[in-house]
PDB file of N, CA and C in Angstrom:
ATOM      1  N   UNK A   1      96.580  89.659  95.128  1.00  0.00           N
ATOM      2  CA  UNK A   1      97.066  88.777  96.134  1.00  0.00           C
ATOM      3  C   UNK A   1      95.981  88.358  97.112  1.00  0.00           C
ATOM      4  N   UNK A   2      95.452  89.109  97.787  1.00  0.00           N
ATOM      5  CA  UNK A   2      94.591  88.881  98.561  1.00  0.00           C
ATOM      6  C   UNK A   2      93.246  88.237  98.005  1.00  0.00           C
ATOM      7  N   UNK A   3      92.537  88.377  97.009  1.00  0.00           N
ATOM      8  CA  UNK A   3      91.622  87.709  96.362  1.00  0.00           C
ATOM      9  C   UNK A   3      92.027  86.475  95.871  1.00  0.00           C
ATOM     10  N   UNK A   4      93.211  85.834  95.729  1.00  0.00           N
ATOM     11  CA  UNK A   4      93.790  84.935  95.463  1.00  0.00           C
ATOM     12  C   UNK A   4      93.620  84.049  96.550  1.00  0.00           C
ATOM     13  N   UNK A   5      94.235  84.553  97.505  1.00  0.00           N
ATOM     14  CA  UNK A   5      93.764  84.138  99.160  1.00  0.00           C
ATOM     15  C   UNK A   5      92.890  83.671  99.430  1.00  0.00           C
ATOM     16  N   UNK A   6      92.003  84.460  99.247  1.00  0.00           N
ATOM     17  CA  UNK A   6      90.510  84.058  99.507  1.00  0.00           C
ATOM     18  C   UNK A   6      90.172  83.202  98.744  1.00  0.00           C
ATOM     19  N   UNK A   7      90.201  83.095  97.219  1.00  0.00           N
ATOM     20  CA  UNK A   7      89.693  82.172  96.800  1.00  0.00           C
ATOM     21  C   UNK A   7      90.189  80.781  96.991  1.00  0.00           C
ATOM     22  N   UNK A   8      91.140  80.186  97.673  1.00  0.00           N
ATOM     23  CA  UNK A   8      91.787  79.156  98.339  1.00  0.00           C
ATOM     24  C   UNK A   8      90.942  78.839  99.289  1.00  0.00           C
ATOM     25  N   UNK A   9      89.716  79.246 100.000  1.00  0.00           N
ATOM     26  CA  UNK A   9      89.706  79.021 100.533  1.00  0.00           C
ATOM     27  C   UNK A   9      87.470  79.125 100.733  1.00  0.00           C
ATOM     28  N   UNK A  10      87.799  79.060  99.273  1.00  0.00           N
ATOM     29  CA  UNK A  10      86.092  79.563  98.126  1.00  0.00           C
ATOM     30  C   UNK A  10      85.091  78.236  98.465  1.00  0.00           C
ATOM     31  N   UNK A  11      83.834  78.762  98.867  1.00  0.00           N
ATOM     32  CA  UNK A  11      82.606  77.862  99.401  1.00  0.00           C
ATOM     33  C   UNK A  11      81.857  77.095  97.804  1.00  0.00           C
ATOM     34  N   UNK A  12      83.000  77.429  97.064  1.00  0.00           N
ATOM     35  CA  UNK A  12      82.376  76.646  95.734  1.00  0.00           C
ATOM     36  C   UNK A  12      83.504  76.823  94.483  1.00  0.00           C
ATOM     37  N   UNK A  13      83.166  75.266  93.806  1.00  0.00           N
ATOM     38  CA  UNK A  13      84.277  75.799  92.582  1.00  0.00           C
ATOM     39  C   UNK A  13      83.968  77.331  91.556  1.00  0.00           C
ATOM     40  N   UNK A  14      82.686  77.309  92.267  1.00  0.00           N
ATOM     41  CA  UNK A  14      82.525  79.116  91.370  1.00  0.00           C
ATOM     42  C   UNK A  14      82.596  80.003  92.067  1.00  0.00           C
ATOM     43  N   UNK A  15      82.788  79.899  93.041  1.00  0.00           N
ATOM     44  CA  UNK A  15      83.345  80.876  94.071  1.00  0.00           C
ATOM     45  C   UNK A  15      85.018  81.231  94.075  1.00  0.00           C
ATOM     46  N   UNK A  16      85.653  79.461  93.320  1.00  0.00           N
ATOM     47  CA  UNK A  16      86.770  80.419  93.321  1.00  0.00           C
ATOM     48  C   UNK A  16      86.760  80.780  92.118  1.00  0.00           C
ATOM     49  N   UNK A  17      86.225  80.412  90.770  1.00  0.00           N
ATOM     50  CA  UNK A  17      86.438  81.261  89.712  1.00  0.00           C
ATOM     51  C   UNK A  17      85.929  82.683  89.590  1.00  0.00           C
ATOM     52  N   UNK A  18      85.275  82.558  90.774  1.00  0.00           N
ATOM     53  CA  UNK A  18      84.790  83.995  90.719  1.00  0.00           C
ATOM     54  C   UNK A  18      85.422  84.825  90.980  1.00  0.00           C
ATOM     55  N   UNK A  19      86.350  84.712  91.982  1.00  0.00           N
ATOM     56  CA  UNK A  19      87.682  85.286  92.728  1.00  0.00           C
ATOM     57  C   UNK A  19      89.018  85.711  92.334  1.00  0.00           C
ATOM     58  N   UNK A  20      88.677  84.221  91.422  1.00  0.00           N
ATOM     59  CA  UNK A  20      90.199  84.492  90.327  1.00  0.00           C
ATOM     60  C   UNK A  20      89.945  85.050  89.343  1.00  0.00           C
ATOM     61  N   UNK A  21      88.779  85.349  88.579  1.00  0.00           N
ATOM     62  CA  UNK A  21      88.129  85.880  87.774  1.00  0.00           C
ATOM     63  C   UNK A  21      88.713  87.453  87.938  1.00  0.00           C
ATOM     64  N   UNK A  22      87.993  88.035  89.599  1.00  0.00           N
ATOM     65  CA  UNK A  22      87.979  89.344  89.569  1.00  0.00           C
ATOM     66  C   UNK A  22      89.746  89.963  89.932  1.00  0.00           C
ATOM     67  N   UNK A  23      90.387  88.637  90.596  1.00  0.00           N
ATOM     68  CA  UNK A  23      91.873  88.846  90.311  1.00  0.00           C
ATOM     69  C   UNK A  23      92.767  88.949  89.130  1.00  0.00           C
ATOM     70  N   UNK A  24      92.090  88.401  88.332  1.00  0.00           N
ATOM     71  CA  UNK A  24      92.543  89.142  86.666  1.00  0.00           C
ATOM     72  C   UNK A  24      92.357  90.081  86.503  1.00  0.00           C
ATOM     73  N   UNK A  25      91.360  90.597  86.535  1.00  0.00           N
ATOM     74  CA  UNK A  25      90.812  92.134  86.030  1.00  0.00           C
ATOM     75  C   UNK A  25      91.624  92.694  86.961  1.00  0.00           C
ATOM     76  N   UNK A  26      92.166  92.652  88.187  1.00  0.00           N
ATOM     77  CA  UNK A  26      92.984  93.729  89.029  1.00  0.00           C
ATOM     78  C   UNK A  26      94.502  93.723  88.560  1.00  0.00           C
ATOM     79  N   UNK A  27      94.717  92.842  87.669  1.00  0.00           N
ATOM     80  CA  UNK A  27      96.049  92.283  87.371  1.00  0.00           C
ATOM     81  C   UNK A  27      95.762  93.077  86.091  1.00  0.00           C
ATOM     82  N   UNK A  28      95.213  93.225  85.398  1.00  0.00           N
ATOM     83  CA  UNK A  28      95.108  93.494  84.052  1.00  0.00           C
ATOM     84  C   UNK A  28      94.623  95.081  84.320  1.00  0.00           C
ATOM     85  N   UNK A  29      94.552  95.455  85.321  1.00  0.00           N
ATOM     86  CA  UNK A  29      94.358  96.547  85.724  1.00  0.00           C
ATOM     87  C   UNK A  29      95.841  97.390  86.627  1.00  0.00           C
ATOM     88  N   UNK A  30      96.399  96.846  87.361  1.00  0.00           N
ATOM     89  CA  UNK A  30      96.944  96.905  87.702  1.00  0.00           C
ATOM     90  C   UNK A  30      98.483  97.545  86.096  1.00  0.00           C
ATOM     91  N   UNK A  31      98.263  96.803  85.267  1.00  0.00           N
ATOM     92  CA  UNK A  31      99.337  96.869  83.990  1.00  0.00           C
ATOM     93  C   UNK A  31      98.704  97.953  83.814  1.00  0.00           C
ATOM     94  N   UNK A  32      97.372  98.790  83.392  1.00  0.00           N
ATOM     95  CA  UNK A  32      97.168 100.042  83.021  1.00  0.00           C
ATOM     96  C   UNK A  32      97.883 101.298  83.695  1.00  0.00           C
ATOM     97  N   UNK A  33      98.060 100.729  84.942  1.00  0.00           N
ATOM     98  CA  UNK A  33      98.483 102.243  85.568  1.00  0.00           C
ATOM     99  C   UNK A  33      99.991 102.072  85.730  1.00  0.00           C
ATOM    100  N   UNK A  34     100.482 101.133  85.569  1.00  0.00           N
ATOM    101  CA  UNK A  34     102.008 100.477  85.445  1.00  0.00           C
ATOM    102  C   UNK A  34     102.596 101.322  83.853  1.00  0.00           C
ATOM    103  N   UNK A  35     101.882 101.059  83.014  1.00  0.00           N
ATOM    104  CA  UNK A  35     101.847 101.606  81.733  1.00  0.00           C
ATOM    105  C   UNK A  35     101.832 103.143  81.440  1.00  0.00           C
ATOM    106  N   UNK A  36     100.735 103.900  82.419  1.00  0.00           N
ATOM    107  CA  UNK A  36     100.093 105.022  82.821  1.00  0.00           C
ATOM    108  C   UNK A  36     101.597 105.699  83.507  1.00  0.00           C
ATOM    109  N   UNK A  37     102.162 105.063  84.365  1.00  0.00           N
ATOM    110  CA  UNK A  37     103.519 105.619  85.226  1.00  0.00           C
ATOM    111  C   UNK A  37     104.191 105.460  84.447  1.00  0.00           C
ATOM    112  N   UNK A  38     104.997 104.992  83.492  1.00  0.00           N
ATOM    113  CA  UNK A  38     105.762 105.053  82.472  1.00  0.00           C
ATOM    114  C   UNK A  38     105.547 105.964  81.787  1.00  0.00           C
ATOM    115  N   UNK A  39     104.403 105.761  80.734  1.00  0.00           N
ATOM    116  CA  UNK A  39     104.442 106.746  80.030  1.00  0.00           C
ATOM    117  C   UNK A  39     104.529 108.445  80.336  1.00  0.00           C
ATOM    118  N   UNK A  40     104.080 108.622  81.927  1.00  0.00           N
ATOM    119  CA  UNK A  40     103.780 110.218  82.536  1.00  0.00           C
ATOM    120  C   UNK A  40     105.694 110.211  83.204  1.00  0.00           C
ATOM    121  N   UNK A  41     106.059 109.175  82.944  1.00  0.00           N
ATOM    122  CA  UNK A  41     107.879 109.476  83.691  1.00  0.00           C
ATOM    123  C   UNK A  41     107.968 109.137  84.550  1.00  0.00           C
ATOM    124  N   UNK A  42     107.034 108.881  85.562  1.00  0.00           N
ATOM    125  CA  UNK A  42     107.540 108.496  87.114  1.00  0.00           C
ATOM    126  C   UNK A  42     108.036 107.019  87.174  1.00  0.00           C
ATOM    127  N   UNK A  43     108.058 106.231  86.061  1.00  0.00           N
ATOM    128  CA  UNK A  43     108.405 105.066  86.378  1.00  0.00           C
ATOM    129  C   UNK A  43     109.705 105.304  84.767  1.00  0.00           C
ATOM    130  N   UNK A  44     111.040 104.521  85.452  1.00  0.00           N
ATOM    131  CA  UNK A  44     111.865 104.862  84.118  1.00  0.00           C
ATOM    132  C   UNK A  44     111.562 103.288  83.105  1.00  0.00           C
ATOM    133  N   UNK A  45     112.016 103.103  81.756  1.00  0.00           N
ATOM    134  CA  UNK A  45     111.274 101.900  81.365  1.00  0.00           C
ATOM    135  C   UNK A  45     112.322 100.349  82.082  1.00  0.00           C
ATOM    136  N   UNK A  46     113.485 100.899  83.083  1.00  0.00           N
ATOM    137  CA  UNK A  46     114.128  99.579  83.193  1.00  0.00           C
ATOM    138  C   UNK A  46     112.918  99.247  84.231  1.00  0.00           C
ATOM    139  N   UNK A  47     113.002 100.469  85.437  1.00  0.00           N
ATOM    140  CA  UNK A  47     111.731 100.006  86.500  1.00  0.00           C
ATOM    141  C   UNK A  47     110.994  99.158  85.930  1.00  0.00           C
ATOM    142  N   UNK A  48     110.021 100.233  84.626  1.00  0.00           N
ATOM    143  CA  UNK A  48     108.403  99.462  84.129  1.00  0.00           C
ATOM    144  C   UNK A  48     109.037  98.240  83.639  1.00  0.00           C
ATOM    145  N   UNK A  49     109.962  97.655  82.922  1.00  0.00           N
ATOM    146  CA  UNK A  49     110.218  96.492  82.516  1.00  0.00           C
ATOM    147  C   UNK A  49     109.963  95.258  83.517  1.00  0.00           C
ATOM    148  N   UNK A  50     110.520  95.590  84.561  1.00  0.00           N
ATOM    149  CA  UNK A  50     111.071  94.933  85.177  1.00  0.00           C
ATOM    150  C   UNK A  50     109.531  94.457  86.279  1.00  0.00           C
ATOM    151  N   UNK A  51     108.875  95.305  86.561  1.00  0.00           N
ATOM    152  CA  UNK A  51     107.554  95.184  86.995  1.00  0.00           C
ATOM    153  C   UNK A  51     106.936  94.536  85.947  1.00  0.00           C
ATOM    154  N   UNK A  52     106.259  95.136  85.205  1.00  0.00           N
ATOM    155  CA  UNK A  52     105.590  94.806  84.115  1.00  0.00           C
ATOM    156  C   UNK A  52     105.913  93.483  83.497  1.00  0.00           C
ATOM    157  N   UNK A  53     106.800  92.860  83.655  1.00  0.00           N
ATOM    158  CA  UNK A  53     107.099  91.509  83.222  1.00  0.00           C
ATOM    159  C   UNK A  53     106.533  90.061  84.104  1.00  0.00           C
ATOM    160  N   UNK A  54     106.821  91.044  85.571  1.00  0.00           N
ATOM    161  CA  UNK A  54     105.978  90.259  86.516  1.00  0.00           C
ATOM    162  C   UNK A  54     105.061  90.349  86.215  1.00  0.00           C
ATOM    163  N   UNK A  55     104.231  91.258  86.443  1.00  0.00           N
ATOM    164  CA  UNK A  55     102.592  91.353  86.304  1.00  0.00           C
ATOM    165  C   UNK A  55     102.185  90.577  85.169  1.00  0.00           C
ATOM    166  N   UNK A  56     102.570  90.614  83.994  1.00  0.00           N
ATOM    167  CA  UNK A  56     102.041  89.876  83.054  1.00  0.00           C
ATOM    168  C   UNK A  56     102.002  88.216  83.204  1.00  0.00           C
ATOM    169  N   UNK A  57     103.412  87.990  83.915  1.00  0.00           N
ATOM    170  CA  UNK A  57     103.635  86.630  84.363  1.00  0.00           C
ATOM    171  C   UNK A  57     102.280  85.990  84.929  1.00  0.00           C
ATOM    172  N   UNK A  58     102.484  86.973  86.015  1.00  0.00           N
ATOM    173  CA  UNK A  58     100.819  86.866  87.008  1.00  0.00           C
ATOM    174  C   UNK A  58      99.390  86.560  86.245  1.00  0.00           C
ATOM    175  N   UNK A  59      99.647  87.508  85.133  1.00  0.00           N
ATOM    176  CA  UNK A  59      98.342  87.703  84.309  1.00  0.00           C
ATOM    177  C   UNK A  59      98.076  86.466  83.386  1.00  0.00           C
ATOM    178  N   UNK A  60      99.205  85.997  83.296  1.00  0.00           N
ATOM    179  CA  UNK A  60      99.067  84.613  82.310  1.00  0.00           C
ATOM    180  C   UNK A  60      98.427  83.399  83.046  1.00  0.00           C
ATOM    181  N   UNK A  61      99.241  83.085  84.329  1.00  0.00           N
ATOM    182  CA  UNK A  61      98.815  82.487  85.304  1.00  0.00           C
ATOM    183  C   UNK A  61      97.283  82.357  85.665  1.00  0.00           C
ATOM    184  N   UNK A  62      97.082  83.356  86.103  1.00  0.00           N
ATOM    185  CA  UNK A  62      95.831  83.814  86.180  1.00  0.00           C
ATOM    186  C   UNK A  62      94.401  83.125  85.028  1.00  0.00           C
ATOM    187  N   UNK A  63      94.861  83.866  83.836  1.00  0.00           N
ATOM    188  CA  UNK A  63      94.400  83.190  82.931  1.00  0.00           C
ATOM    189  C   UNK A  63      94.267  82.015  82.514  1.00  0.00           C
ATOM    190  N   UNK A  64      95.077  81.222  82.902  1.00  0.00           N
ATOM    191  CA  UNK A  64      95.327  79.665  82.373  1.00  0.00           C
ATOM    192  C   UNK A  64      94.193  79.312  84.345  1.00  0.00           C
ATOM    193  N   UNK A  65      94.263  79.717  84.977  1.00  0.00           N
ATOM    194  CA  UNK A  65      93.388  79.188  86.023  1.00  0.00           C
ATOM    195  C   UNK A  65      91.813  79.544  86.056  1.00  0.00           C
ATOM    196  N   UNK A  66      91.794  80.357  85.437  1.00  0.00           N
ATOM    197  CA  UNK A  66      90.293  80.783  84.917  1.00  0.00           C
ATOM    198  C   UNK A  66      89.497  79.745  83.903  1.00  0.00           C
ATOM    199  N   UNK A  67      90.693  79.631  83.521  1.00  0.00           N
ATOM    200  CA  UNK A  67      90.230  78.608  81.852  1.00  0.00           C
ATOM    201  C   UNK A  67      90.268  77.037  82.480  1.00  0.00           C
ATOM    202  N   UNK A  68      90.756  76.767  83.811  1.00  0.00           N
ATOM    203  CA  UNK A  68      90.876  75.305  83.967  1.00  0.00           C
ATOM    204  C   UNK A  68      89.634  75.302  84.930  1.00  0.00           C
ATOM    205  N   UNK A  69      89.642  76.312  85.031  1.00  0.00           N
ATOM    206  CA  UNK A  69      88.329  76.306  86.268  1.00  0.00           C
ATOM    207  C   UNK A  69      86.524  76.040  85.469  1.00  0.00           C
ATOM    208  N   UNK A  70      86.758  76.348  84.857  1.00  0.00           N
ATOM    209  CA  UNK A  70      85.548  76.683  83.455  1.00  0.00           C
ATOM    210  C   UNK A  70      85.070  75.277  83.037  1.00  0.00           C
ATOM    211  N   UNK A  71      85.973  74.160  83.206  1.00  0.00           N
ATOM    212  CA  UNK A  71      86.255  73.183  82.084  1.00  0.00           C
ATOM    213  C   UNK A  71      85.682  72.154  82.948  1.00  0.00           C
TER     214      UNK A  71
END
């Protein structure tokens, strides 16, 4: 979220891909330990579903703005 932020507001078009760049990797990071809590129990799978569906949402997003940024 917050790197998202910032990059709205990026001193270059590679400044914000740079931003949104490293906001993927926290998003795609973020699903590891989402995954990580599930599998150890603390998260039950309706919870992880229900998260995890967002995040990926995010992660797609994300992705498709990385790739328009590039171009």
């Amino acid at each position: 979220g917050a790197l998202v932020r910032e990059a709205e507001f990026g001193e270059s078009k590679a400044d914000f891909r740079s931003k949104m760049s490293i906001a993927l990797k926290e998003a795609n990071e973020t699903d590891y330990w989402l995954n990580l809590l599930k599998d150890t129990g603390y998260l039950t799978e309706k919870m992880f579903q229900s998260i995890s569906d967002d995040c990926l949402e995010l992660i797609k997003i994300l992705v498709a703005t990385v790739k328009t940024t590039k171009q």
